[in-house]
N, C-alpha and C. Protein backbone atom coordinates (compact mmCIF):
# COMPACT_ATOMS: atom_id res chain seq x y z
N UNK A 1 -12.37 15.24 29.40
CA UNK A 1 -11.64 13.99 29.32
C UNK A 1 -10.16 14.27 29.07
N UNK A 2 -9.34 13.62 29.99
CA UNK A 2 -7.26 13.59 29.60
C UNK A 2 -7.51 12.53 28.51
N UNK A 3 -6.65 13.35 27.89
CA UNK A 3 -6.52 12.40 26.74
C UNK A 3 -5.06 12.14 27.00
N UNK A 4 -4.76 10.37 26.95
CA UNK A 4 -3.60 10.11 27.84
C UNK A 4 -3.15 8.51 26.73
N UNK A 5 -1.95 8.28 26.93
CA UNK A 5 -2.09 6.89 25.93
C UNK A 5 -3.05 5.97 26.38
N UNK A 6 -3.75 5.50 25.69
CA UNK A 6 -4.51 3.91 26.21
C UNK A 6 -4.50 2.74 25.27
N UNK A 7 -4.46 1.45 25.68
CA UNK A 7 -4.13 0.73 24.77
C UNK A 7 -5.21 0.77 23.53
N UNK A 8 -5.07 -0.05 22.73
CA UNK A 8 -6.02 0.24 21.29
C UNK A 8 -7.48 -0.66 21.93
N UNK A 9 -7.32 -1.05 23.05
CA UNK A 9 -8.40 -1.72 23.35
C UNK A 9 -9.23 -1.57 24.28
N UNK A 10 -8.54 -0.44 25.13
CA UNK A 10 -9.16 0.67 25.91
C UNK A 10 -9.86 1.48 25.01
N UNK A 11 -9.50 1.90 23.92
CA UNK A 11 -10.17 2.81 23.12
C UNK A 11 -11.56 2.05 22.71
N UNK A 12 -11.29 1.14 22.17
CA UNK A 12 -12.81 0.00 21.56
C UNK A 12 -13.57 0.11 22.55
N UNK A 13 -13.44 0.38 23.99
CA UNK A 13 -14.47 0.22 25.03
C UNK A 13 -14.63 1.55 25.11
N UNK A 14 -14.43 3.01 24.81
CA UNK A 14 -14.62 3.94 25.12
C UNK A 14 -16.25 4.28 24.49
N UNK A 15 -17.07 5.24 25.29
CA UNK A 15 -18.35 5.48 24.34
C UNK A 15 -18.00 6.20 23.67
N UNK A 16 -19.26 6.80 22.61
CA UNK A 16 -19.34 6.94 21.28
C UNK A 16 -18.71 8.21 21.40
N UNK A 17 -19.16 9.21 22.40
CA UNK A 17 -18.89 10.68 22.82
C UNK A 17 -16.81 10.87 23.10
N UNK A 18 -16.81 10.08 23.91
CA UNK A 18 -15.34 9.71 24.45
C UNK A 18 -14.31 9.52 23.11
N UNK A 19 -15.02 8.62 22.56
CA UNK A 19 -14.24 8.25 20.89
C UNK A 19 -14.40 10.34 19.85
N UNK A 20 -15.53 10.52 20.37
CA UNK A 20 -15.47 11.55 19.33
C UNK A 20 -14.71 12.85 19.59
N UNK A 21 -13.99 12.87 20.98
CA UNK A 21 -13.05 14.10 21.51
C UNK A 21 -11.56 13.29 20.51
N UNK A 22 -11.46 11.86 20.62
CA UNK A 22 -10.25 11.27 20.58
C UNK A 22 -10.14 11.73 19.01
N UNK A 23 -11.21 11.91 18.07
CA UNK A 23 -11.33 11.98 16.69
C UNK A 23 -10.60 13.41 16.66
N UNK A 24 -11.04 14.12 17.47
CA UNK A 24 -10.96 15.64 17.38
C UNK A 24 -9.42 16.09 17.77
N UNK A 25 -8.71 14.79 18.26
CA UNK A 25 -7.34 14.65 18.89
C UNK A 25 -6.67 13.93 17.75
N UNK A 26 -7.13 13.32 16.80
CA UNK A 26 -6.41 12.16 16.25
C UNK A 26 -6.24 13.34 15.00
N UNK A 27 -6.81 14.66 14.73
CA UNK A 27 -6.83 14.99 13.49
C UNK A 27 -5.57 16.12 13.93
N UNK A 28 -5.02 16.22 14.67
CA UNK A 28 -3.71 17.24 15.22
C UNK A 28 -2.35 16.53 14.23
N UNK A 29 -1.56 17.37 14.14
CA UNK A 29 -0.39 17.21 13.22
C UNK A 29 0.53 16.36 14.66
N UNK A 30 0.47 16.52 15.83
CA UNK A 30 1.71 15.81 16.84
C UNK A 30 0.72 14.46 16.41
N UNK A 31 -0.42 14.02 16.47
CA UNK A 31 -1.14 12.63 16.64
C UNK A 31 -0.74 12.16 14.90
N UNK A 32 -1.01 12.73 13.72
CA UNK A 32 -0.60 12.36 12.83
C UNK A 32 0.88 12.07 12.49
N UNK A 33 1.83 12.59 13.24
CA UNK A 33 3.40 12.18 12.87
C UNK A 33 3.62 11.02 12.40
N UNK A 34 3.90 10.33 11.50
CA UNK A 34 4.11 8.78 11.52
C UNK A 34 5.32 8.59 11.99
N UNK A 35 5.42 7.45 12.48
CA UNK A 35 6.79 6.74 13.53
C UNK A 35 5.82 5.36 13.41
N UNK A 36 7.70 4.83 13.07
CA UNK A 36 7.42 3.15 12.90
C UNK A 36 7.44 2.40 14.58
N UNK A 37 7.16 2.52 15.09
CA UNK A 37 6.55 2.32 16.12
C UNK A 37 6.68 0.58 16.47
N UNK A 38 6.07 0.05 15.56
CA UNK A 38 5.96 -1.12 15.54
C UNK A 38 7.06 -1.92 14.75
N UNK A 39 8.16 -1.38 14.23
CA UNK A 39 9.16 -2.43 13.59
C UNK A 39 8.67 -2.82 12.19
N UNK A 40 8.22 -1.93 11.14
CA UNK A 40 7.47 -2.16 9.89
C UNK A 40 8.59 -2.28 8.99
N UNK A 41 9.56 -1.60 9.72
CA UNK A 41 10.64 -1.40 8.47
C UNK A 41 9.98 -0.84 7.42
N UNK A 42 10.99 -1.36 6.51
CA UNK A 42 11.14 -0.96 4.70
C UNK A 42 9.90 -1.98 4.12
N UNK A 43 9.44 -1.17 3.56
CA UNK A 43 7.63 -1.73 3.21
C UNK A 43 8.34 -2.40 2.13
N UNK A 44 9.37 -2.31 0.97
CA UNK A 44 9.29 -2.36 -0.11
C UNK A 44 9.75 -3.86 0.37
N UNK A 45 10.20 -4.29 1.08
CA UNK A 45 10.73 -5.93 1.36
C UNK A 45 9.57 -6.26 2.23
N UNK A 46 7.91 -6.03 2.25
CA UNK A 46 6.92 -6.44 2.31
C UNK A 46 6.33 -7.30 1.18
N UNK A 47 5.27 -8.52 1.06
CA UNK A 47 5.31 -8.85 -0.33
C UNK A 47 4.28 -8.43 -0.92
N UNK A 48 4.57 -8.47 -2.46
CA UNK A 48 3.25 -8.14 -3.54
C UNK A 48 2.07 -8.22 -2.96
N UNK A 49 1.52 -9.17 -2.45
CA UNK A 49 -0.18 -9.01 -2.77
C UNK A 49 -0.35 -8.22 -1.40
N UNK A 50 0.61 -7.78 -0.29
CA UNK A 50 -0.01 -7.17 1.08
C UNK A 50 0.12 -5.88 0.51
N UNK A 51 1.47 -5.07 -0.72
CA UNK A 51 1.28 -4.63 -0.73
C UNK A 51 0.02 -3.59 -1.53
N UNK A 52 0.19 -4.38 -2.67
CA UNK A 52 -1.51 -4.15 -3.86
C UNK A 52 -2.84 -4.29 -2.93
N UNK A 53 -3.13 -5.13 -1.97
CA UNK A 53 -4.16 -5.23 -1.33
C UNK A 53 -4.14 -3.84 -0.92
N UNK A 54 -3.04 -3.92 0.02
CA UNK A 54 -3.43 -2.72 0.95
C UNK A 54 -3.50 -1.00 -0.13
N UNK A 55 -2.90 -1.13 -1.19
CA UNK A 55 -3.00 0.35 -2.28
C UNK A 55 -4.21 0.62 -2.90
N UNK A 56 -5.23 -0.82 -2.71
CA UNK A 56 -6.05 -0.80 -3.65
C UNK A 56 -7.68 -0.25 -2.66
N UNK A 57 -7.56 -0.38 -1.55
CA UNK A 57 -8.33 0.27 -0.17
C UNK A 57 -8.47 1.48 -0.10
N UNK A 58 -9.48 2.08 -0.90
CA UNK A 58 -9.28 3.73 -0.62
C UNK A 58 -10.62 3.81 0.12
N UNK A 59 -10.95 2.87 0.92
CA UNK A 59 -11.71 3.54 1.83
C UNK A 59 -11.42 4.02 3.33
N UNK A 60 -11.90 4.73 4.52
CA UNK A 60 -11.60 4.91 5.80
C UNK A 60 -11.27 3.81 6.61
N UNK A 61 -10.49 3.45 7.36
CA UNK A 61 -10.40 2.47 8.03
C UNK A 61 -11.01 2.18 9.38
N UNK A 62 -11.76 1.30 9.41
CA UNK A 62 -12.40 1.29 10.97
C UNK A 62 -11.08 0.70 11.85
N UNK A 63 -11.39 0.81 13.40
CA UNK A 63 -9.83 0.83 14.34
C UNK A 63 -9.94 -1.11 14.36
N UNK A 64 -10.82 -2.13 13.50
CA UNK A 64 -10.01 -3.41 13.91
C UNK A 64 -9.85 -3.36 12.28
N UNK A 65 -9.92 -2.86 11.14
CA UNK A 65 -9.06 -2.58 9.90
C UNK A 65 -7.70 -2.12 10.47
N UNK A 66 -7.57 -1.46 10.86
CA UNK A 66 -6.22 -0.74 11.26
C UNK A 66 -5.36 -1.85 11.95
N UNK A 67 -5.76 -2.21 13.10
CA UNK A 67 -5.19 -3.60 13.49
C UNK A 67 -4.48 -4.69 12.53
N UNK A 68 -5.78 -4.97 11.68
CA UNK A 68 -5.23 -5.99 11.08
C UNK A 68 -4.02 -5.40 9.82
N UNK A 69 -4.33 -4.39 9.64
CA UNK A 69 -3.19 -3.65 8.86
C UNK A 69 -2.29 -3.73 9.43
N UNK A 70 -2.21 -3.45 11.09
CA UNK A 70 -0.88 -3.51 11.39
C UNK A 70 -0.13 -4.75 11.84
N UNK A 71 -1.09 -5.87 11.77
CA UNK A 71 -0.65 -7.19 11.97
C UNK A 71 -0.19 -7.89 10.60
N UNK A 72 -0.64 -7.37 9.79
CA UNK A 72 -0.06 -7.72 8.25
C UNK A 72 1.11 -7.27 8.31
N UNK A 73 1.26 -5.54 8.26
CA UNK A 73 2.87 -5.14 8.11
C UNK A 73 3.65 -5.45 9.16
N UNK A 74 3.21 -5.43 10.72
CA UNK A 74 4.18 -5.98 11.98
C UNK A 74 4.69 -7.62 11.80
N UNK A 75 4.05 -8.07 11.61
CA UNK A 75 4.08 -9.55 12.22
C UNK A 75 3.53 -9.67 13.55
N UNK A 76 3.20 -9.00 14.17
CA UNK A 76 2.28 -9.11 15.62
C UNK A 76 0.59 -9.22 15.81
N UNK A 77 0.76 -10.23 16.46
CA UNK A 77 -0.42 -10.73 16.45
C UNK A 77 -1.67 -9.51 16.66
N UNK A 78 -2.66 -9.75 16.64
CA UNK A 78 -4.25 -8.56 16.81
C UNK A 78 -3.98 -8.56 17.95
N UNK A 79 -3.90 -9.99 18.83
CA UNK A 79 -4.43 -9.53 20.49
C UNK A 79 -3.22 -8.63 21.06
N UNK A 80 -2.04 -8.68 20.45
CA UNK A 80 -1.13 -7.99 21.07
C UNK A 80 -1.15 -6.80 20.68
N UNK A 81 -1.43 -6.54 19.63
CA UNK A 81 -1.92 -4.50 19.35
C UNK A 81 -2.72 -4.65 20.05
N UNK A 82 -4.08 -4.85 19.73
CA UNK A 82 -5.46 -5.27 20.97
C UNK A 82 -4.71 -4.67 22.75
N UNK A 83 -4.21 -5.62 23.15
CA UNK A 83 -3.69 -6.06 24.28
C UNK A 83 -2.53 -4.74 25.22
N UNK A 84 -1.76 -4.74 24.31
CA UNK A 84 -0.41 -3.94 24.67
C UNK A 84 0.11 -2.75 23.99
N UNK A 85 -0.19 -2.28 22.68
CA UNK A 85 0.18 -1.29 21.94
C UNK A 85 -0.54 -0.10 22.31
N UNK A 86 -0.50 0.93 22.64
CA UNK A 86 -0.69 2.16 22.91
C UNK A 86 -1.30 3.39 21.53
N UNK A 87 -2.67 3.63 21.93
CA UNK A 87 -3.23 3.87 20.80
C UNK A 87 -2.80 5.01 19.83
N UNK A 88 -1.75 5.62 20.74
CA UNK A 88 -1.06 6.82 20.04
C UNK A 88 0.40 5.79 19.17
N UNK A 89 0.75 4.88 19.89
CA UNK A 89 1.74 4.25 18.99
C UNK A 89 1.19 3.60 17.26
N UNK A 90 -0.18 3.00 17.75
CA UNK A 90 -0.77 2.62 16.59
C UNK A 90 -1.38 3.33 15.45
N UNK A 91 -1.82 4.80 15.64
CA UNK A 91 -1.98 5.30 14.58
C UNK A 91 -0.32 5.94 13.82
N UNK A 92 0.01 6.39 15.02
CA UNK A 92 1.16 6.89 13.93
C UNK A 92 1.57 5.80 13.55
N UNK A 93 2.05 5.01 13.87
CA UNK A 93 2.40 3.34 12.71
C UNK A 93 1.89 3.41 11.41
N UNK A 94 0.21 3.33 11.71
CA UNK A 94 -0.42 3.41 10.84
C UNK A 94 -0.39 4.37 9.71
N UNK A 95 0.14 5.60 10.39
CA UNK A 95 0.45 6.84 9.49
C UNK A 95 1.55 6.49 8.69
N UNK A 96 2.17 5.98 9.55
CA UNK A 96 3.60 5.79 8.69
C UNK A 96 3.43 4.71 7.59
N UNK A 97 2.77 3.34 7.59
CA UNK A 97 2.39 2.68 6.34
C UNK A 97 1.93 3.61 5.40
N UNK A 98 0.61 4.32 5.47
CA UNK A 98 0.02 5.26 4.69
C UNK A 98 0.58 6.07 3.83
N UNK A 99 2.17 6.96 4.80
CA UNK A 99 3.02 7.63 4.19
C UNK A 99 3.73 6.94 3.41
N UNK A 100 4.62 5.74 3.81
CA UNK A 100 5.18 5.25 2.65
C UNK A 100 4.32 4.66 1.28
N UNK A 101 3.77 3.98 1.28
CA UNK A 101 2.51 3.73 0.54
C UNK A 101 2.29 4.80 -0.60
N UNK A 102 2.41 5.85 -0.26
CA UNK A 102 1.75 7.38 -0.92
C UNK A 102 3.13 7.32 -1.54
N UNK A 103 4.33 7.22 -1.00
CA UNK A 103 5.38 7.28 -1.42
C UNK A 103 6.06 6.37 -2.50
N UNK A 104 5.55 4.84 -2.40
CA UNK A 104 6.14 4.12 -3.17
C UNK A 104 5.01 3.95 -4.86
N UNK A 105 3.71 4.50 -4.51
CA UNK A 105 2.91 4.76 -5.41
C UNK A 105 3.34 5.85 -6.19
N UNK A 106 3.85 6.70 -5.72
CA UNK A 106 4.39 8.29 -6.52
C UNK A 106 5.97 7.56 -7.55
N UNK A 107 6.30 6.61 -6.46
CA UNK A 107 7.56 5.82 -7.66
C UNK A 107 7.00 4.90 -8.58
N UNK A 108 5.65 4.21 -8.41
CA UNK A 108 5.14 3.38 -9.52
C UNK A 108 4.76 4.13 -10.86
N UNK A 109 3.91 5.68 -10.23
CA UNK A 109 3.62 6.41 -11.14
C UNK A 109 4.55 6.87 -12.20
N UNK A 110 5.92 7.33 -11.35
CA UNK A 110 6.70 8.00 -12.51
C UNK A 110 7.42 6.64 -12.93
N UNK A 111 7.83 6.24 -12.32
CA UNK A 111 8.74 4.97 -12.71
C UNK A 111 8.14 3.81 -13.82
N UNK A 112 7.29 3.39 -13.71
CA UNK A 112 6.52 2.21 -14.22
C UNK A 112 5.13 3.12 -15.57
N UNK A 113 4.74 3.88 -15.40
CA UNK A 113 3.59 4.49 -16.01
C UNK A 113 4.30 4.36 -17.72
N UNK A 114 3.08 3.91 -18.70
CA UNK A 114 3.64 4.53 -19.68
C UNK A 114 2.84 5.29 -20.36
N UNK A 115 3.36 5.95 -21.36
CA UNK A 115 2.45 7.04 -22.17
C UNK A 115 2.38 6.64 -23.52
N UNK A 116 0.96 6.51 -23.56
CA UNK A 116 0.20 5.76 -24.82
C UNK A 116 0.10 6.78 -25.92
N UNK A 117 0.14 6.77 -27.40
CA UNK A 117 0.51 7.72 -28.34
C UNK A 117 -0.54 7.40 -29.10
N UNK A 118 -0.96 8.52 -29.73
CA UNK A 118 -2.17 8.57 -30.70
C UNK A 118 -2.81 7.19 -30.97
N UNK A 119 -1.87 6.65 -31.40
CA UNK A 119 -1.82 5.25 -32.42
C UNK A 119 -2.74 4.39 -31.07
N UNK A 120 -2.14 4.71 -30.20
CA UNK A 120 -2.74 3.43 -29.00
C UNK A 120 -3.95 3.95 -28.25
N UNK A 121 -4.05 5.10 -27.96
CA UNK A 121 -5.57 6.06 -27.66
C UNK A 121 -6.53 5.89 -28.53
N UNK A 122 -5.88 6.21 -30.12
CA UNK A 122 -7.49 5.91 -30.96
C UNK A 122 -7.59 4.50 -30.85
N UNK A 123 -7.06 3.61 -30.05
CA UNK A 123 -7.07 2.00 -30.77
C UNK A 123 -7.44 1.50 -29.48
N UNK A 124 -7.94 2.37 -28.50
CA UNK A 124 -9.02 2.28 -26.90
C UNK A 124 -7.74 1.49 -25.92
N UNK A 125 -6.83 1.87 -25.55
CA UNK A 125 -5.56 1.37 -24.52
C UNK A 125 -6.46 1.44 -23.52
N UNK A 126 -7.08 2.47 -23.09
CA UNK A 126 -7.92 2.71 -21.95
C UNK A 126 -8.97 1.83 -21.44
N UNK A 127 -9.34 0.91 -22.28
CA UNK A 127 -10.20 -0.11 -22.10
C UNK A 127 -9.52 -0.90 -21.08
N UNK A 128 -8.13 -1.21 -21.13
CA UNK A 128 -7.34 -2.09 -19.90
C UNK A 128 -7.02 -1.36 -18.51
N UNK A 129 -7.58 -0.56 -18.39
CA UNK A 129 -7.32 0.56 -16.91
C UNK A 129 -8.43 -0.43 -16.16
N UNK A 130 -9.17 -1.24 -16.53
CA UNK A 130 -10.70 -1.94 -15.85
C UNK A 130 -10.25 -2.82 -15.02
N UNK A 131 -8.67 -3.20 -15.63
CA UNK A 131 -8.17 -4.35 -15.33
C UNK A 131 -7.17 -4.17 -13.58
N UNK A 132 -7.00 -2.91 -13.26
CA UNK A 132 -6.26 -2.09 -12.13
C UNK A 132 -5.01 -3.34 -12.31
N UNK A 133 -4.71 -3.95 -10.92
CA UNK A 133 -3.74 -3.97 -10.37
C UNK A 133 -3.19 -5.79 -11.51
N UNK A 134 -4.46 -6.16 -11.50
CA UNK A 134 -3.93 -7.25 -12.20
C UNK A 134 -3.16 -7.40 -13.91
N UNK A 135 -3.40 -6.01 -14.37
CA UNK A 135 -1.98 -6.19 -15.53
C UNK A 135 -0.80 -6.20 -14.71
N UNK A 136 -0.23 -5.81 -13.25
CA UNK A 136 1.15 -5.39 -12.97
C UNK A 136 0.96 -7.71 -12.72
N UNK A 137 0.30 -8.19 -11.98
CA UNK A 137 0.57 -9.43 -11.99
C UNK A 137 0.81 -10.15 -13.34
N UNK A 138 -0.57 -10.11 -14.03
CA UNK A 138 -0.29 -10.31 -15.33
C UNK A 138 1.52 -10.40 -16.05
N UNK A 139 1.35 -8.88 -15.98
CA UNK A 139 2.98 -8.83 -16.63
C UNK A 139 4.25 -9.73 -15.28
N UNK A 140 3.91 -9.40 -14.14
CA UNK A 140 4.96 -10.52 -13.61
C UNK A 140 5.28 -12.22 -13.66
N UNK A 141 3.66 -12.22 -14.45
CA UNK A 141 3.10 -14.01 -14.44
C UNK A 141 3.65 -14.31 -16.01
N UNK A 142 4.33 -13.47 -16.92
CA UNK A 142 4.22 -13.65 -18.06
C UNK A 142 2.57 -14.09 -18.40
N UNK A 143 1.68 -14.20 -17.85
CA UNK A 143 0.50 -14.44 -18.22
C UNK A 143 0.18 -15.90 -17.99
N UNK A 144 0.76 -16.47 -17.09
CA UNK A 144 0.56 -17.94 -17.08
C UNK A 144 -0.16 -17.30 -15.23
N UNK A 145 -1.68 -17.76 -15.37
CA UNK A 145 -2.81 -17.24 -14.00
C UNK A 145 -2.07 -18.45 -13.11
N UNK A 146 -1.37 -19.18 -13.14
CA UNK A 146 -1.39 -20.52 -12.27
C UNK A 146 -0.31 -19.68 -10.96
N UNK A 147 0.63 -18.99 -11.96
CA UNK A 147 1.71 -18.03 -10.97
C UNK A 147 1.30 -17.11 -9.99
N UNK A 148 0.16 -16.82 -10.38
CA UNK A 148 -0.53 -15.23 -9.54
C UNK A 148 -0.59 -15.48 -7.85
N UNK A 149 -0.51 -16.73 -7.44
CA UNK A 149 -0.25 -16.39 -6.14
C UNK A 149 1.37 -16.69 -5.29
N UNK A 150 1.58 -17.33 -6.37
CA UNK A 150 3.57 -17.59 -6.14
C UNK A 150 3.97 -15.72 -6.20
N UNK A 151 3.36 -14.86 -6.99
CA UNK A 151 3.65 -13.78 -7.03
C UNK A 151 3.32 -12.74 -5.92
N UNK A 152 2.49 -13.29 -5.38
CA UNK A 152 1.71 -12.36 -3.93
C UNK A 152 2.55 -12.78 -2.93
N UNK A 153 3.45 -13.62 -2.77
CA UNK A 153 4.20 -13.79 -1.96
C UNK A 153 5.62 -13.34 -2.19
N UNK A 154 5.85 -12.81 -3.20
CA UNK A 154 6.72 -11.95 -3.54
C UNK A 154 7.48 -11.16 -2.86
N UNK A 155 8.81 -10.70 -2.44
CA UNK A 155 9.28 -9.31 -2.09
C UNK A 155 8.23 -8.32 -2.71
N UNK A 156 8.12 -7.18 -2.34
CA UNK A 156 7.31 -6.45 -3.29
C UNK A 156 8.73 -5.70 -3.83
N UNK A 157 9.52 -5.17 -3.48
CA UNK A 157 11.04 -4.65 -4.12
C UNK A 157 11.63 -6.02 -5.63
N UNK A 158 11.54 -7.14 -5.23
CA UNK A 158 11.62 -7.95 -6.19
C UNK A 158 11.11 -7.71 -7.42
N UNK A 159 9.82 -7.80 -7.14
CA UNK A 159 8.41 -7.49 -8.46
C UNK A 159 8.53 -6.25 -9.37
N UNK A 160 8.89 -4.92 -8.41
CA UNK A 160 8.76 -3.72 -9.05
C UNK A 160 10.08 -3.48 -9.74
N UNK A 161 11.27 -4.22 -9.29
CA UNK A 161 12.06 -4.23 -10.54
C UNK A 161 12.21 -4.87 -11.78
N UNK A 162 11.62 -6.33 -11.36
CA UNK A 162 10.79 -6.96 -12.24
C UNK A 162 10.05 -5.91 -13.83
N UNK A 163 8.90 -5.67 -13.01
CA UNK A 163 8.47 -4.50 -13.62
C UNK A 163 8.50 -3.63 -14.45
N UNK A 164 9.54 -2.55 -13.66
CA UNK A 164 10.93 -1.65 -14.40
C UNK A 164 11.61 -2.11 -15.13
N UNK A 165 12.14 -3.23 -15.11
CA UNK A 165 12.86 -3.83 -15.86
C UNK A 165 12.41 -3.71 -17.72
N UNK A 166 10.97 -4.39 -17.47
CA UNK A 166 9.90 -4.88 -18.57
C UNK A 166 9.62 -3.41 -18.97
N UNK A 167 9.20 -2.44 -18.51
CA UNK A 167 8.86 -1.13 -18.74
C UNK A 167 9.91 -0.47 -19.53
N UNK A 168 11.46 -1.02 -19.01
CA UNK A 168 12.53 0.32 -19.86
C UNK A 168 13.16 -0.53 -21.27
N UNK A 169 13.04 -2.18 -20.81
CA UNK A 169 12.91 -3.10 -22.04
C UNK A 169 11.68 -2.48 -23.25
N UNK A 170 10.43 -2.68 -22.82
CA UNK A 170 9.29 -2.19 -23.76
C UNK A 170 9.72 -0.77 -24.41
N UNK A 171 9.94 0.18 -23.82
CA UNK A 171 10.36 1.36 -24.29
C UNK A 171 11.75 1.10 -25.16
N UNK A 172 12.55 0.58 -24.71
CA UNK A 172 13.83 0.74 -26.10
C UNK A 172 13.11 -0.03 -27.10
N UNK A 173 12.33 -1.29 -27.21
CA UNK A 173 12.02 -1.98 -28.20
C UNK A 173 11.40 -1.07 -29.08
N UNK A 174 10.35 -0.21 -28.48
CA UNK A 174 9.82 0.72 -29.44
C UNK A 174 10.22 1.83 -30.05
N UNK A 175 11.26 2.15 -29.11
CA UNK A 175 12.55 3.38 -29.91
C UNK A 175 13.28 2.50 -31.31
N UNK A 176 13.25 1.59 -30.84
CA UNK A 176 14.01 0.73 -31.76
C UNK A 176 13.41 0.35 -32.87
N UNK A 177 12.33 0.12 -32.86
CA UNK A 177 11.59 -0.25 -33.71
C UNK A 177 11.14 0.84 -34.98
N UNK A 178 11.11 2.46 -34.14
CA UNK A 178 10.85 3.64 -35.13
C UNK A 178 12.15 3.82 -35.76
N UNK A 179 13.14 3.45 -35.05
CA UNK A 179 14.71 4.26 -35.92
C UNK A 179 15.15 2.91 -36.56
N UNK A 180 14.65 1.62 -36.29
CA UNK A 180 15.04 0.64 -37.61
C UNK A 180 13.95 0.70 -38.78
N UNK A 181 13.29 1.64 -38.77
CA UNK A 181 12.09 2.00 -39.83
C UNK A 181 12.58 3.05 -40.95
């Protein structure tokens, strides 16, 4: 079989065998390159809940998951990936969400993470890890649940400074709090 561009919807009709050379093609470093392909831009002016939805998915994506992934971050409709997008354009797209993603998570980690001290470990902090993505709403809602979807529509760049903000606030309060002691 040439393995040649075909649209993403040529591929859905391919048999099972045909799909499984393309697997054996899709795992090459030229097929993985990400390229925004599709006009995704800067994820971080994507909003909150597309982007938490989509961080919180650690499973494989089947190819009409991928679609709709890329109709979330494009603005283009399914039938037109479906229809017209070229299946080598759509994974690397896809790669490229993935990559940034990996990327703006590695800035939540160092940026936003805090480190809990004796006092808050023996006193079970860890009990709120159950809670994943909804303390970062939480803390953007001040805690009022009525906000939580005014917040999913969010910039996601908005929120995470938001965030940061509350994170380097919380930290001086508590510096502050040991050296006014």
């Amino acid at each position: 079989m040439e393995i040649k561009n075909i649209t993403v919807a040529e591929f859905c009709l391919l048999s099972e065998d045909e799909k499984a050379l393309w697997n054996i093609y899709f795992q090459s470093n030229e097929f993985r390159t990400p390229f925004d392909h599709l006009g995704i831009g800067d994820i971080y002016e994507k909003t909150f809940g597309l982007i938490k939805d989509t961080q919180q998915k650690d499973t494989e994506y089947t190819v009409s998951e991928m679609v709709i992934t890329l109709e979330k971050f494009s603005g283009k409709s399914k039938e037109h990936i479906f229809e017209s997008v070229g299946i080598f354009e759509a994974y690397r797209t896809f790669e490229y969400i993935k990559q940034e993603l990996i990327k703006l998570t590695e800035n939540e980690r160092e940026l936003l993470s805090e480190q809990p001290d004796g006092k808050m470990l023996a006193s079970g902090i860890s009990e709120f890890e159950q809670f994943g993505v909804y303390l970062q709403y939480r803390k953007l809602s001040g805690g009022d649940i009525t906000k939580l979807a005014i917040i999913e529509n969010i910039d996601y760049s908005t929120c995470f400074a938001e965030l940061f903000y509350q994170k380097v606030l919380n930290d001086f309060n508590m510096r502050y709090a040991k050296n006014a002691k």
